[in-house]
N, C-alpha and C. Protein backbone atom coordinates (compact mmCIF):
# COMPACT_ATOMS: atom_id res chain seq x y z
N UNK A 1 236.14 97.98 -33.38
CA UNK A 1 234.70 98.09 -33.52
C UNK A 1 234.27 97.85 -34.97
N UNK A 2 235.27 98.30 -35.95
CA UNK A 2 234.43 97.92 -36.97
C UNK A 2 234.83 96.86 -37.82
N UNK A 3 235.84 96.71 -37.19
CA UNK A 3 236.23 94.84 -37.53
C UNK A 3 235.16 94.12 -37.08
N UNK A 4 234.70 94.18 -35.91
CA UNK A 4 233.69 93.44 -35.38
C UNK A 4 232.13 93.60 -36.14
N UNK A 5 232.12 94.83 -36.68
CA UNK A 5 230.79 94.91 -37.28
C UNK A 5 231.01 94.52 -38.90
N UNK A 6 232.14 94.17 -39.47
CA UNK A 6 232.07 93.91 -40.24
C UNK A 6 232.03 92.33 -40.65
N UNK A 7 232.74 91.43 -39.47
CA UNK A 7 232.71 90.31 -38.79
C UNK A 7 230.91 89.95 -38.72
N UNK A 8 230.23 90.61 -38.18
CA UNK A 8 228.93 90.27 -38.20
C UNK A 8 228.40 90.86 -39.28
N UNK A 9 228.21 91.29 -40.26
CA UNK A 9 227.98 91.53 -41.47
C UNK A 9 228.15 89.96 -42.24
N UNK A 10 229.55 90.05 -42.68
CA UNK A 10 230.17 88.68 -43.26
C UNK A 10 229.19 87.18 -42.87
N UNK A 11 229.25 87.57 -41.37
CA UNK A 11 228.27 85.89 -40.64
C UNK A 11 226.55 86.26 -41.06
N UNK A 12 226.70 87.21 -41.08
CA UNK A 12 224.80 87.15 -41.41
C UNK A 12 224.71 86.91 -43.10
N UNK A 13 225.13 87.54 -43.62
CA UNK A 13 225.67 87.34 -45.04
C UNK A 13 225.57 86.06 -45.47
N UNK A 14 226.74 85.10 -45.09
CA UNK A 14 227.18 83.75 -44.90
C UNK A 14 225.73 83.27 -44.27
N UNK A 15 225.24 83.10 -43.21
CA UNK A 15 224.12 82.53 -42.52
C UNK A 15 222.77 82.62 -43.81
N UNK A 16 222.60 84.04 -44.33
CA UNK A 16 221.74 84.13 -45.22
C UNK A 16 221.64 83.05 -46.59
N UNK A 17 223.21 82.93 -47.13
CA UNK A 17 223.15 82.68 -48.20
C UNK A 17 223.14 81.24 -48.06
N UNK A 18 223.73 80.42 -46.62
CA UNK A 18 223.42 78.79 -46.59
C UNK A 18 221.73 79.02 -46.60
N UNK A 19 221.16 79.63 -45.87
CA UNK A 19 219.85 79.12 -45.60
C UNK A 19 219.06 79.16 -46.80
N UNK A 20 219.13 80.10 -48.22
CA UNK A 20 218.79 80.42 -49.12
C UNK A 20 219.28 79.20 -50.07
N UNK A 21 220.48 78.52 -49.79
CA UNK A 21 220.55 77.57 -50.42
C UNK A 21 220.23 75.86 -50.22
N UNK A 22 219.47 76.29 -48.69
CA UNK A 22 219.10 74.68 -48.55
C UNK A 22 217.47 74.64 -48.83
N UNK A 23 217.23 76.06 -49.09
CA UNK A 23 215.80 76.26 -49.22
C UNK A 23 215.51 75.85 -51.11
N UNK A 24 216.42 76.39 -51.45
CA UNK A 24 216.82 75.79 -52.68
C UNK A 24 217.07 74.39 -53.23
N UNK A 25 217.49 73.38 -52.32
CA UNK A 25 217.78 72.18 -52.30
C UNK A 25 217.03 71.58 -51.72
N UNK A 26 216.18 72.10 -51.13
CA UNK A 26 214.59 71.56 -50.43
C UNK A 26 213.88 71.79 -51.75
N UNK A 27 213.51 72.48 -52.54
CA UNK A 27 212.83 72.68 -53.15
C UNK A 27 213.29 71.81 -54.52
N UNK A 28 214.00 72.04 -55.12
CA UNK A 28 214.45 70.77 -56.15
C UNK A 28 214.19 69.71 -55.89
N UNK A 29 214.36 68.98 -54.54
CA UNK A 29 214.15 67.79 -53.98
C UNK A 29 212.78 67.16 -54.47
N UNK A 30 211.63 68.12 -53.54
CA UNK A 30 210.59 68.59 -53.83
C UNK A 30 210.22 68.20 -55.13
N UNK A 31 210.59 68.89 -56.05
CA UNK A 31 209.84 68.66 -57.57
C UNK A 31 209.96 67.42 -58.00
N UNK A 32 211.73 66.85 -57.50
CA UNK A 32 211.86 65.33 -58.21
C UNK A 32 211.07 64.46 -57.95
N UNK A 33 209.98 64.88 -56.96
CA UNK A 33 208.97 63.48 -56.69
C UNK A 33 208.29 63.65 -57.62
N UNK A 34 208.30 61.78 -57.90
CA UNK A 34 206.68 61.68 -58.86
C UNK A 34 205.85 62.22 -58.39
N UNK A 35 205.12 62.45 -59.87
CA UNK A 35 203.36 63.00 -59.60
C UNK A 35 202.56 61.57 -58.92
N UNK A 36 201.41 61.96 -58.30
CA UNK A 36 200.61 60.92 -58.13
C UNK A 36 199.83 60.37 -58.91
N UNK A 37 199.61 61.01 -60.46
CA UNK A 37 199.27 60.63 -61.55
C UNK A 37 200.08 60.91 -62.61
N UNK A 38 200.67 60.07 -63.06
CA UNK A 38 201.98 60.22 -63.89
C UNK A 38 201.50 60.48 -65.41
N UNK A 39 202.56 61.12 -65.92
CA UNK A 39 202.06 61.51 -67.46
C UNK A 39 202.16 60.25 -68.16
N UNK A 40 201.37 60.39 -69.33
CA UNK A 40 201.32 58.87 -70.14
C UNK A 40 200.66 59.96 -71.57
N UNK A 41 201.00 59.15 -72.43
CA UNK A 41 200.87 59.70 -74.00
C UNK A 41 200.38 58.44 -75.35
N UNK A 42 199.67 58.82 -75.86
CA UNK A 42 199.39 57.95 -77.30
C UNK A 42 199.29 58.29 -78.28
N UNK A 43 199.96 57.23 -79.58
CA UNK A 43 199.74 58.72 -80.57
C UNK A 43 199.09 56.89 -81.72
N UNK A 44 198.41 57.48 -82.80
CA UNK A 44 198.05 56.58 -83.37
C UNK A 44 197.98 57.58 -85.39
N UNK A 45 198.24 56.86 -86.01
CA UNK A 45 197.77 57.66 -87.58
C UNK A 45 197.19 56.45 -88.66
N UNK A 46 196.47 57.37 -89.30
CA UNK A 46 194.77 56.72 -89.56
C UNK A 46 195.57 57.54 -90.85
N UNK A 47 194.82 56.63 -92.00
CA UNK A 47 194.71 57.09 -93.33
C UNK A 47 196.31 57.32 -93.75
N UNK A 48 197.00 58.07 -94.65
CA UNK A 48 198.46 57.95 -94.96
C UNK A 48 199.07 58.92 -94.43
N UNK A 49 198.36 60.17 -93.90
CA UNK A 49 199.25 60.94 -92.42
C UNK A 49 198.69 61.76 -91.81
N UNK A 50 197.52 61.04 -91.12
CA UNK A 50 196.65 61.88 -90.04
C UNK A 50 197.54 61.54 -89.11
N UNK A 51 197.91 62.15 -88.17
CA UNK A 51 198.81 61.59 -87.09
C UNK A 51 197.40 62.01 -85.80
N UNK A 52 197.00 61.43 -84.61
CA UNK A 52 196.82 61.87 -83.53
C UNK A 52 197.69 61.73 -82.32
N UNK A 53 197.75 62.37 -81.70
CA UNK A 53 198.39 62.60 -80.08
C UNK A 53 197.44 62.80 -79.33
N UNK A 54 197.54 61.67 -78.39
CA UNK A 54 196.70 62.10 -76.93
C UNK A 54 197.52 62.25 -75.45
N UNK A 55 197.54 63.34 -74.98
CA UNK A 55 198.44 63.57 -73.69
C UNK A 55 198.09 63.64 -72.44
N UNK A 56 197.99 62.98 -71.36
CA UNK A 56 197.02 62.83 -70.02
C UNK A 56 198.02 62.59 -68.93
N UNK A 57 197.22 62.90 -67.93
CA UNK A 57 197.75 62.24 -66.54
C UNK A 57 197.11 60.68 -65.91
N UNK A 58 197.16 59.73 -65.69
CA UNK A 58 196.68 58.76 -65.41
C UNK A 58 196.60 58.32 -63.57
N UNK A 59 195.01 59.32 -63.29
CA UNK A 59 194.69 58.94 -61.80
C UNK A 59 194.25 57.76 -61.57
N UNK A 60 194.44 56.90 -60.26
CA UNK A 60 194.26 55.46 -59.91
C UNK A 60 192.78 56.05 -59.21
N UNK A 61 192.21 54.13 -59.03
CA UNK A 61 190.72 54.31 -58.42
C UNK A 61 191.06 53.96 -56.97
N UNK A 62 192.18 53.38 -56.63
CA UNK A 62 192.44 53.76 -54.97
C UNK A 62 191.76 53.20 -54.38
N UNK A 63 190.75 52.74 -54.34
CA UNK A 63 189.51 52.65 -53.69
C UNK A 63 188.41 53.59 -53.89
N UNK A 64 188.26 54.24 -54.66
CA UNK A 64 187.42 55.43 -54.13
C UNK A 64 186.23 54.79 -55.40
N UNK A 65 184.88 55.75 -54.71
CA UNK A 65 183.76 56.35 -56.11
C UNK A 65 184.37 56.97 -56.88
N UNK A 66 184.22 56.15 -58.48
CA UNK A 66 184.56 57.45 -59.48
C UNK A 66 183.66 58.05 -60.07
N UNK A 67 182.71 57.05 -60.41
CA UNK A 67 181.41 57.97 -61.63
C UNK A 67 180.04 58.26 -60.34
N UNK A 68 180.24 59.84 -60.38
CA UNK A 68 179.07 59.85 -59.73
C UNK A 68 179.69 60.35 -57.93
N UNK A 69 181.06 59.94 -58.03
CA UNK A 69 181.45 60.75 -56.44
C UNK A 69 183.00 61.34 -56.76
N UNK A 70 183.95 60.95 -56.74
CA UNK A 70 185.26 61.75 -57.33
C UNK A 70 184.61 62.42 -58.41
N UNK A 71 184.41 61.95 -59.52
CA UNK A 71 183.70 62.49 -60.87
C UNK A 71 182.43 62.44 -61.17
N UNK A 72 182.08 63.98 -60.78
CA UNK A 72 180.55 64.47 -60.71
C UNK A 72 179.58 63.61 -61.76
N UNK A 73 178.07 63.42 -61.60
CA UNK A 73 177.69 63.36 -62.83
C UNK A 73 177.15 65.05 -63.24
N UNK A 74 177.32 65.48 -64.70
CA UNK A 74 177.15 66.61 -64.95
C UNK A 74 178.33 67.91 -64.40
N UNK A 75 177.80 68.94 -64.62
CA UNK A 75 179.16 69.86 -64.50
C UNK A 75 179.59 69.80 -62.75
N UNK A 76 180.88 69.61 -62.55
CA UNK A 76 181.33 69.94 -61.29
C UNK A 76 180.88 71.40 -60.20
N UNK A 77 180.17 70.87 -59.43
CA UNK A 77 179.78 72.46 -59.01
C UNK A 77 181.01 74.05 -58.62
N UNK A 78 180.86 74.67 -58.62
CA UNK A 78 181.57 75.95 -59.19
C UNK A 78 182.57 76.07 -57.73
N UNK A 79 184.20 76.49 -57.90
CA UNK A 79 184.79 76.20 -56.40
C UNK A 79 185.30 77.30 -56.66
N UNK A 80 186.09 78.06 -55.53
CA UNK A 80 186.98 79.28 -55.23
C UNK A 80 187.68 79.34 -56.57
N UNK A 81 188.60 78.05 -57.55
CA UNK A 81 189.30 77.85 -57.88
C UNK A 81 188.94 78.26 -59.82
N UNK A 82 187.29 78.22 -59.88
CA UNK A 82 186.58 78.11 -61.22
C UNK A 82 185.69 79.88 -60.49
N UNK A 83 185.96 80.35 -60.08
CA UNK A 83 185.64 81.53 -59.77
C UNK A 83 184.05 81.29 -59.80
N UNK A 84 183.52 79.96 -58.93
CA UNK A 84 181.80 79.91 -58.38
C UNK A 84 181.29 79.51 -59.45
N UNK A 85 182.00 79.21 -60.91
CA UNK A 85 181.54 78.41 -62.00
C UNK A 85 181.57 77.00 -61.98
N UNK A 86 180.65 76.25 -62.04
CA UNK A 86 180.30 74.84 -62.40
C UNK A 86 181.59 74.56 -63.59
N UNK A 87 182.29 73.62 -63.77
CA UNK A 87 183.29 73.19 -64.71
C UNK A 87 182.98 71.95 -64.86
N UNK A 88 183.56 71.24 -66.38
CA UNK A 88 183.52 69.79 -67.01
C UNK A 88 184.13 69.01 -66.15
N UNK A 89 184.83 67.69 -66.19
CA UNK A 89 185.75 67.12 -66.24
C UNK A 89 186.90 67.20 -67.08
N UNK A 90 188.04 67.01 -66.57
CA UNK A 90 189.25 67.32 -67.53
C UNK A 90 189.91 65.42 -67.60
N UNK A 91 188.85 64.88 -67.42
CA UNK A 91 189.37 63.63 -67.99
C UNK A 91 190.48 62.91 -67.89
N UNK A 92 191.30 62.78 -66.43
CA UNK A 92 192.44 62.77 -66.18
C UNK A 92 192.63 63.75 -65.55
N UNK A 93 193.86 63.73 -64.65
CA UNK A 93 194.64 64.76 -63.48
C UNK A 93 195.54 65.17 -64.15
N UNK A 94 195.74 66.57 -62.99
CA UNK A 94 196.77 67.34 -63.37
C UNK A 94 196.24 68.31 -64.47
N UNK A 95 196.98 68.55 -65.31
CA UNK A 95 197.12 69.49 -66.58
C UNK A 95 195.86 69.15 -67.30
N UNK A 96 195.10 69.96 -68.26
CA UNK A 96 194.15 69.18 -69.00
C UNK A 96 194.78 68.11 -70.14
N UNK A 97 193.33 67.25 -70.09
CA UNK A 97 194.19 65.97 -71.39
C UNK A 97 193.86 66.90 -72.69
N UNK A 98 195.26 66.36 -73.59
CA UNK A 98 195.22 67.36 -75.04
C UNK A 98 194.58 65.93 -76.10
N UNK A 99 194.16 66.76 -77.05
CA UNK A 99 194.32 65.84 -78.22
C UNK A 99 194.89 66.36 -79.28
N UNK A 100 195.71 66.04 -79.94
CA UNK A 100 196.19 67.08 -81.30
C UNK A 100 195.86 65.99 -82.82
N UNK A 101 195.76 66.21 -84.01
CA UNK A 101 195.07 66.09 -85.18
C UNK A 101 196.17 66.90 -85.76
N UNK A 102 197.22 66.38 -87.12
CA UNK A 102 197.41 66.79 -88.05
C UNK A 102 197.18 67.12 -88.90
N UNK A 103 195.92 66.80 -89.16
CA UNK A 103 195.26 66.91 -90.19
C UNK A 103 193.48 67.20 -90.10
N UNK A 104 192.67 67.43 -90.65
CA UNK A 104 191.32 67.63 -90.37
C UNK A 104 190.46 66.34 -90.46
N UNK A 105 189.72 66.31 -89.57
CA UNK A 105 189.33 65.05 -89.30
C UNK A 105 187.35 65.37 -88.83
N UNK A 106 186.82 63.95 -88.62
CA UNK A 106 185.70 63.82 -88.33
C UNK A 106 185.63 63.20 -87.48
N UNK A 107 184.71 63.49 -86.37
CA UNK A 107 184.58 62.83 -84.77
C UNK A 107 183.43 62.25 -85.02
N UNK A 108 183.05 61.11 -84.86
CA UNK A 108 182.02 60.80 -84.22
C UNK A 108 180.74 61.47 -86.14
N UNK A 109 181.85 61.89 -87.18
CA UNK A 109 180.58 62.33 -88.19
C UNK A 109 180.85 63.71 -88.29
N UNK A 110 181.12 64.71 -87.34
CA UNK A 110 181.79 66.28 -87.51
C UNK A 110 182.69 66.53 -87.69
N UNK A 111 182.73 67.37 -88.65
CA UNK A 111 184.30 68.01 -88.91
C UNK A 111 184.47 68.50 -87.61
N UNK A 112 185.91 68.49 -87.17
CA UNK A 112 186.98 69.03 -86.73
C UNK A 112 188.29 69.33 -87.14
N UNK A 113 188.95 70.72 -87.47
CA UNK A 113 189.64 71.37 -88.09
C UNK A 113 191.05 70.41 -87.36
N UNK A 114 192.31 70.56 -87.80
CA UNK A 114 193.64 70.30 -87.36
C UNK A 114 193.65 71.55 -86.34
N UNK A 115 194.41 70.28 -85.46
CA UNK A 115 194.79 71.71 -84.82
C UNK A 115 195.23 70.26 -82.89
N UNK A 116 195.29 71.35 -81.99
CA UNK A 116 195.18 70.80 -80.72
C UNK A 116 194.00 71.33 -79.59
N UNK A 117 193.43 70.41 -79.38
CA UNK A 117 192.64 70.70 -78.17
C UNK A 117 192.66 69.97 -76.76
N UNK A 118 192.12 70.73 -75.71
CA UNK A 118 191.75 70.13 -74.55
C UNK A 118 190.56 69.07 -74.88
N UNK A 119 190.42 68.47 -73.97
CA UNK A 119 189.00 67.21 -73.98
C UNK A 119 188.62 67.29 -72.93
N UNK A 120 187.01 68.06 -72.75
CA UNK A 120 186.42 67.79 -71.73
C UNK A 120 185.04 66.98 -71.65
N UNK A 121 184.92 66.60 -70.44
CA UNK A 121 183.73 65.67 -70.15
C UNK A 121 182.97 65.80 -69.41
N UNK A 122 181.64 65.89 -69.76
CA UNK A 122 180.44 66.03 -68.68
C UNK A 122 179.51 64.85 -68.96
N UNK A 123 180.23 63.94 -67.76
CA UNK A 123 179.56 62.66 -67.39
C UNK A 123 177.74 62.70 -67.19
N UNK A 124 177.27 61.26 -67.04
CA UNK A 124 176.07 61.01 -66.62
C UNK A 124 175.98 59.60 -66.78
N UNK A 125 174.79 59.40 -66.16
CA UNK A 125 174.53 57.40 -66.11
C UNK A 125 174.53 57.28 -67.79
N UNK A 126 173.89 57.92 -68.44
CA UNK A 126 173.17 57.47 -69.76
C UNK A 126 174.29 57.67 -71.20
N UNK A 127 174.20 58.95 -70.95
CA UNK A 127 175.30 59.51 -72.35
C UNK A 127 175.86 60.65 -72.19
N UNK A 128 177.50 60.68 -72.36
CA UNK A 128 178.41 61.70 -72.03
C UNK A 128 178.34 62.91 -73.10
N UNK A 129 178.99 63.84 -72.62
CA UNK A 129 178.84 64.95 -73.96
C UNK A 129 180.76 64.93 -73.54
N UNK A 130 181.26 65.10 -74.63
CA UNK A 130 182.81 65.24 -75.17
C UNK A 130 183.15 66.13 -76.11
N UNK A 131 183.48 67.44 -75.31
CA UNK A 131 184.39 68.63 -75.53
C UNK A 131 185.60 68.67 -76.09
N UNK A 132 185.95 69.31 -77.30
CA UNK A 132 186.94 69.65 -78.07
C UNK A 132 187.05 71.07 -78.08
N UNK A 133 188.14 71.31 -76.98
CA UNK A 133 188.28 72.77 -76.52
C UNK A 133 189.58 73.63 -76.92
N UNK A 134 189.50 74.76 -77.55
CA UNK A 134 190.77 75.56 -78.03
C UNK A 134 191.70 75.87 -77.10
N UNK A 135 191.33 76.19 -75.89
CA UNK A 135 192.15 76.30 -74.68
C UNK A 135 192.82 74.90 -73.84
N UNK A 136 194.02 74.76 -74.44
CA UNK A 136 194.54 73.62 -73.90
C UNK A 136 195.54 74.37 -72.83
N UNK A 137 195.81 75.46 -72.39
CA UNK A 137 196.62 75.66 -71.49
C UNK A 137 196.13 75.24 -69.77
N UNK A 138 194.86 74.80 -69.64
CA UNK A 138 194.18 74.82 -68.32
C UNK A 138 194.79 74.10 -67.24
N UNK A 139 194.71 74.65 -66.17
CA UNK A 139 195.15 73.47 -65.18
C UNK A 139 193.75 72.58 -64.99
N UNK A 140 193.79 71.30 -64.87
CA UNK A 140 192.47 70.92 -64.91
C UNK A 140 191.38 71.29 -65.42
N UNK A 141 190.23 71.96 -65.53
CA UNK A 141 189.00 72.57 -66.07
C UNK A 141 188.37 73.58 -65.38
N UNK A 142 189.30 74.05 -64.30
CA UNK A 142 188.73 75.42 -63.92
C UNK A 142 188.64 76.28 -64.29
N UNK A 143 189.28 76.69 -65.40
CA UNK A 143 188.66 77.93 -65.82
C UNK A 143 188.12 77.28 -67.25
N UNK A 144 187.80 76.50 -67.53
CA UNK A 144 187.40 76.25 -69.03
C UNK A 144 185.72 77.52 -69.24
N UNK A 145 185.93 77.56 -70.55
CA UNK A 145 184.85 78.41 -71.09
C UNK A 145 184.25 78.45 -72.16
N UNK A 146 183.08 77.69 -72.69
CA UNK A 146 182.28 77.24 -73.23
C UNK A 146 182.32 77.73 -74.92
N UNK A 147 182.86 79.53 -74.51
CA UNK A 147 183.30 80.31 -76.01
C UNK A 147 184.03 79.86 -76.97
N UNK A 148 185.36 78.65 -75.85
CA UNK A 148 186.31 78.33 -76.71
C UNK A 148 186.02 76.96 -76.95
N UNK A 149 184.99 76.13 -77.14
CA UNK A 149 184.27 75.00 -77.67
C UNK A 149 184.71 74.77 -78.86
N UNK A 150 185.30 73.53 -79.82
CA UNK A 150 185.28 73.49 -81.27
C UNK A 150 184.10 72.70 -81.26
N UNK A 151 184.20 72.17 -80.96
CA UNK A 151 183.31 70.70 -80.98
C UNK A 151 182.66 70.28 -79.95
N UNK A 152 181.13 69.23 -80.02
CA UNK A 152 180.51 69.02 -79.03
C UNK A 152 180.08 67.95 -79.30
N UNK A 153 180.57 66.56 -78.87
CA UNK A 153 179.15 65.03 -79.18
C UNK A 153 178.86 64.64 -77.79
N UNK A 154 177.68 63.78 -78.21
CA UNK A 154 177.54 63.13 -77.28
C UNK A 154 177.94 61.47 -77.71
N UNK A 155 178.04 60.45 -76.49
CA UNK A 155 178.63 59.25 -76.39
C UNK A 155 177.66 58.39 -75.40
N UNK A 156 177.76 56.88 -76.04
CA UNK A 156 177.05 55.92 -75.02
C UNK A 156 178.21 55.42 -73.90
N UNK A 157 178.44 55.61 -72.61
CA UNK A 157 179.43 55.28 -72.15
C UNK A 157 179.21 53.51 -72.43
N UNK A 158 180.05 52.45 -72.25
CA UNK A 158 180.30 51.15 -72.12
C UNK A 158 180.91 50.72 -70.94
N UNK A 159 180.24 49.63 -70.23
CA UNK A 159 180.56 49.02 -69.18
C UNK A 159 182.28 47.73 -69.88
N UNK A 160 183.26 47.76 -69.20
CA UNK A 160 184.05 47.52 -69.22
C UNK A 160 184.67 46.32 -68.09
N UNK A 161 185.93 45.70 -68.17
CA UNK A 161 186.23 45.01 -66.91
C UNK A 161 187.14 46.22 -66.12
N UNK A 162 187.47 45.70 -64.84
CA UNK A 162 187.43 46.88 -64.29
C UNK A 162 189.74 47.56 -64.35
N UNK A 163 189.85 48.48 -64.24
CA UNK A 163 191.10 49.08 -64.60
C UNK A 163 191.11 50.19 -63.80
N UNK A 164 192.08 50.04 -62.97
CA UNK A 164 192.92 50.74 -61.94
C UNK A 164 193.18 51.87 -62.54
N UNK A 165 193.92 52.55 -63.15
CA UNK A 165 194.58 53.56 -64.18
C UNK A 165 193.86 53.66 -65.12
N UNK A 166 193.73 54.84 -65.31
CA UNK A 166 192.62 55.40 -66.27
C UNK A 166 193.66 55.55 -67.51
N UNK A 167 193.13 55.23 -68.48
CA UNK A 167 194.49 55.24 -69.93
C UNK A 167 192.93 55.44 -71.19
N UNK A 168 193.82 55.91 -71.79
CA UNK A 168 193.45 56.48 -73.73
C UNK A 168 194.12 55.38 -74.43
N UNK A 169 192.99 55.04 -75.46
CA UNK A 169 193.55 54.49 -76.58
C UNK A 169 192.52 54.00 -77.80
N UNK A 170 193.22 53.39 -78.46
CA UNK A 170 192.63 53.11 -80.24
C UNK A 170 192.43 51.78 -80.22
N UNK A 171 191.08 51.89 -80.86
CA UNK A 171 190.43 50.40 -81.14
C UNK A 171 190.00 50.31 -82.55
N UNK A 172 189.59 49.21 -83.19
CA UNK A 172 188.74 49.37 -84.54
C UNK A 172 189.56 50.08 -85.09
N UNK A 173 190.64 49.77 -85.91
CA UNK A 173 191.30 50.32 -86.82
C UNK A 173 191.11 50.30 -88.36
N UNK A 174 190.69 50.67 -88.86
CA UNK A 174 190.16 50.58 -89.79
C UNK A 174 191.14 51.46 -91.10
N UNK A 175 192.58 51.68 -90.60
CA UNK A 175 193.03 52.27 -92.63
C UNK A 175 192.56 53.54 -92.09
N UNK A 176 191.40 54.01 -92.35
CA UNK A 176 191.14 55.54 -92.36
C UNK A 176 189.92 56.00 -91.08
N UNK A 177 189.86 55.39 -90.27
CA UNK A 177 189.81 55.74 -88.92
C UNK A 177 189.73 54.74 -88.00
N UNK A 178 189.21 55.07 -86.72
CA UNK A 178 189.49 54.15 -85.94
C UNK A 178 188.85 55.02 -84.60
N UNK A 179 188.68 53.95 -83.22
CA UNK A 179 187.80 54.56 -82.26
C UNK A 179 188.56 54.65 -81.23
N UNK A 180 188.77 55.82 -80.58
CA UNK A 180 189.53 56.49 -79.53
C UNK A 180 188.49 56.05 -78.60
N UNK A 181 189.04 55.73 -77.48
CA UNK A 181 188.45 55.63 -75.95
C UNK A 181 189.27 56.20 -74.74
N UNK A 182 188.68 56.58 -73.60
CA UNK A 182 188.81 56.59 -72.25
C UNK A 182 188.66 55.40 -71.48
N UNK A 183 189.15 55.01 -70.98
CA UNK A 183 188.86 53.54 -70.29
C UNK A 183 189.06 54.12 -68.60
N UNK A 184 188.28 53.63 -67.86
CA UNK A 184 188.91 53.98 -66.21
C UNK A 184 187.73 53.25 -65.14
N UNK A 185 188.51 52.68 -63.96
CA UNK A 185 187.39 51.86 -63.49
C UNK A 185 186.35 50.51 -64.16
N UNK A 186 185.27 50.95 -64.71
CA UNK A 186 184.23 49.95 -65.25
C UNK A 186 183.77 50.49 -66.64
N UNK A 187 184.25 51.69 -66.64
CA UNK A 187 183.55 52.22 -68.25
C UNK A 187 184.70 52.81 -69.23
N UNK A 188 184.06 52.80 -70.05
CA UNK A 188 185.05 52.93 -71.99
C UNK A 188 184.17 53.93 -71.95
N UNK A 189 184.54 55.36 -72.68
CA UNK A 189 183.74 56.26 -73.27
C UNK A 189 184.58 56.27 -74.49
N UNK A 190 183.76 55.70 -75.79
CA UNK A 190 184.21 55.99 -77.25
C UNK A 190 184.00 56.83 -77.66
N UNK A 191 185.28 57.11 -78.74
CA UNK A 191 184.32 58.34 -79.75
C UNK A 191 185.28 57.66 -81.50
N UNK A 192 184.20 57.42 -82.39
CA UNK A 192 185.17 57.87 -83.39
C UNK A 192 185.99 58.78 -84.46
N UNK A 193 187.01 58.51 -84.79
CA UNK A 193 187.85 59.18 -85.40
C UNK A 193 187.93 59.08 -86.97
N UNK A 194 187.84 59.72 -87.64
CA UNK A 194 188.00 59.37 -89.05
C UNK A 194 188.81 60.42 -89.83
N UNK A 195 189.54 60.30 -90.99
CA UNK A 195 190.32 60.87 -92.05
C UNK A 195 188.95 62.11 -92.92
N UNK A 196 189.29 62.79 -92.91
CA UNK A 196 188.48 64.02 -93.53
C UNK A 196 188.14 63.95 -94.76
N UNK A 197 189.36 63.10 -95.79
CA UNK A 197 189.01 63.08 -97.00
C UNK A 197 187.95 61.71 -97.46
C-alpha cells in the first residue's frame, strides 16, 4: 500500500513537473516572436559632442487611417487602460519613443536641459504640439501626466511622399544643429535641434 502511494506521488510529481516545463517552453517560444513593430534607433551629434538618441517602435500603415482614425486628432479619449484620462500619442508602438541629449540643447528656440525624455504628440490638421516628457518609463502614453512635461512646441506638420514604416530622423545638418523629424504615411512632423552654446 504504500509503495503504491508512493508510486502515485512520484507520477503526479513527474506529470507536474513535465507540464510545468512545456508551459515553460511554450512561453519562451512565445517571446521569440517578433514584435509587430520592431525596435529601430537613431543617434545623430551636432556641434563637437552633443550626441542625440532617438529610440522607437516602427508601426506599418497596413492599410489603415492614420491621421485622424488609428491616430486621434487631439488627445486620445480616456480608456480602462489611462484610468478614463484622455492621453497624447506616443509616436510609435509599443514602449514610449525616448529622446536622450547629452548635452543641453534648444528645440525649436527653448532650452531643454540634458537629460532623456519620452516624446509625445497631440496631432491635428493644422499644427502639432510635441512633448518632452520626464517619464520615459510608459508603456505607450497611458499613463502620461502633464506634471512631468519639460518642454512644449508646437510644429507645422509637412505633407510628404507616402512611407509604410513610420521612422525618425535628421535633416539640415548644419555643424551645430540640425532638424529631427517623424516621418509616417504622408506627413514629416519637424522640430529643430540646436547646440546650447
Amino acid at each position: 500500500m504504500k509503495h503504491t502511494r508512493l508510486f502515485g506521488s512520484v507520477i503526479t510529481l513527474v506529470s507536474l513537473l513535465l507540464f510545468l516545463s512545456f508551459v515553460t517552453e511554450a512561453q519562451m517560444k512565445q517571446e521569440k516572436k517578433p514584435r509587430l513593430s520592431l525596435k529601430a534607433g537613431v543617434f545623430q551629434r551636432i556641434g563637437v559632442d552633443t550626441d542625440i538618441n532617438i529610440s522607437y517602435s516602427r508601426p506599418g500603415v497596413k492599410g489603415r487611417k492614420i491621421w485622424g482614425g488609428l491616430v486621434p486628432y487631439g488627445l486620445a479619449p480616456g480608456t480602462k487602460e489611462s484610468n478614463g484620462k484622455p492621453f497624447p500619442w506616443r509616436g510609435g508602438a509599443n514602449e514610449c519613443t525616448t529622446i536622450e541629449f547629452s548635452k543641453d540643447v534648444s528645440i525649436n528656440g527653448d532650452k531643454l536641459p540634458a537629460g532623456k525624455y519620452s516624446i509625445q504628440f497631440i496631432p491635428s490638421k493644422e499644427k502639432w504640439t510635441v512633448i518632452f516628457n520626464k517619464n520615459t518609463k510608459l508603456w505607450g502614453s497611458f499613463e502620461y501626466d502633464k506634471k512631468d512635461d519639460a518642454l512644449r512646441i508646437n510644429v507645422t506638420p509637412v505633407n510628404v511622399p507616402f512611407q509604410e514604416w513610420l521612422s525618425y530622423g535628421f535633416d539640415d545638418l548644419a555643424g551645430t544643429s540640425c532638424t529631427a523629424y517623424l516621418r509616417w504615411e504622408k506627413l514629416e512632423i519637424p522640430f529643430k535641434i540646436s547646440t546650447a552654446d
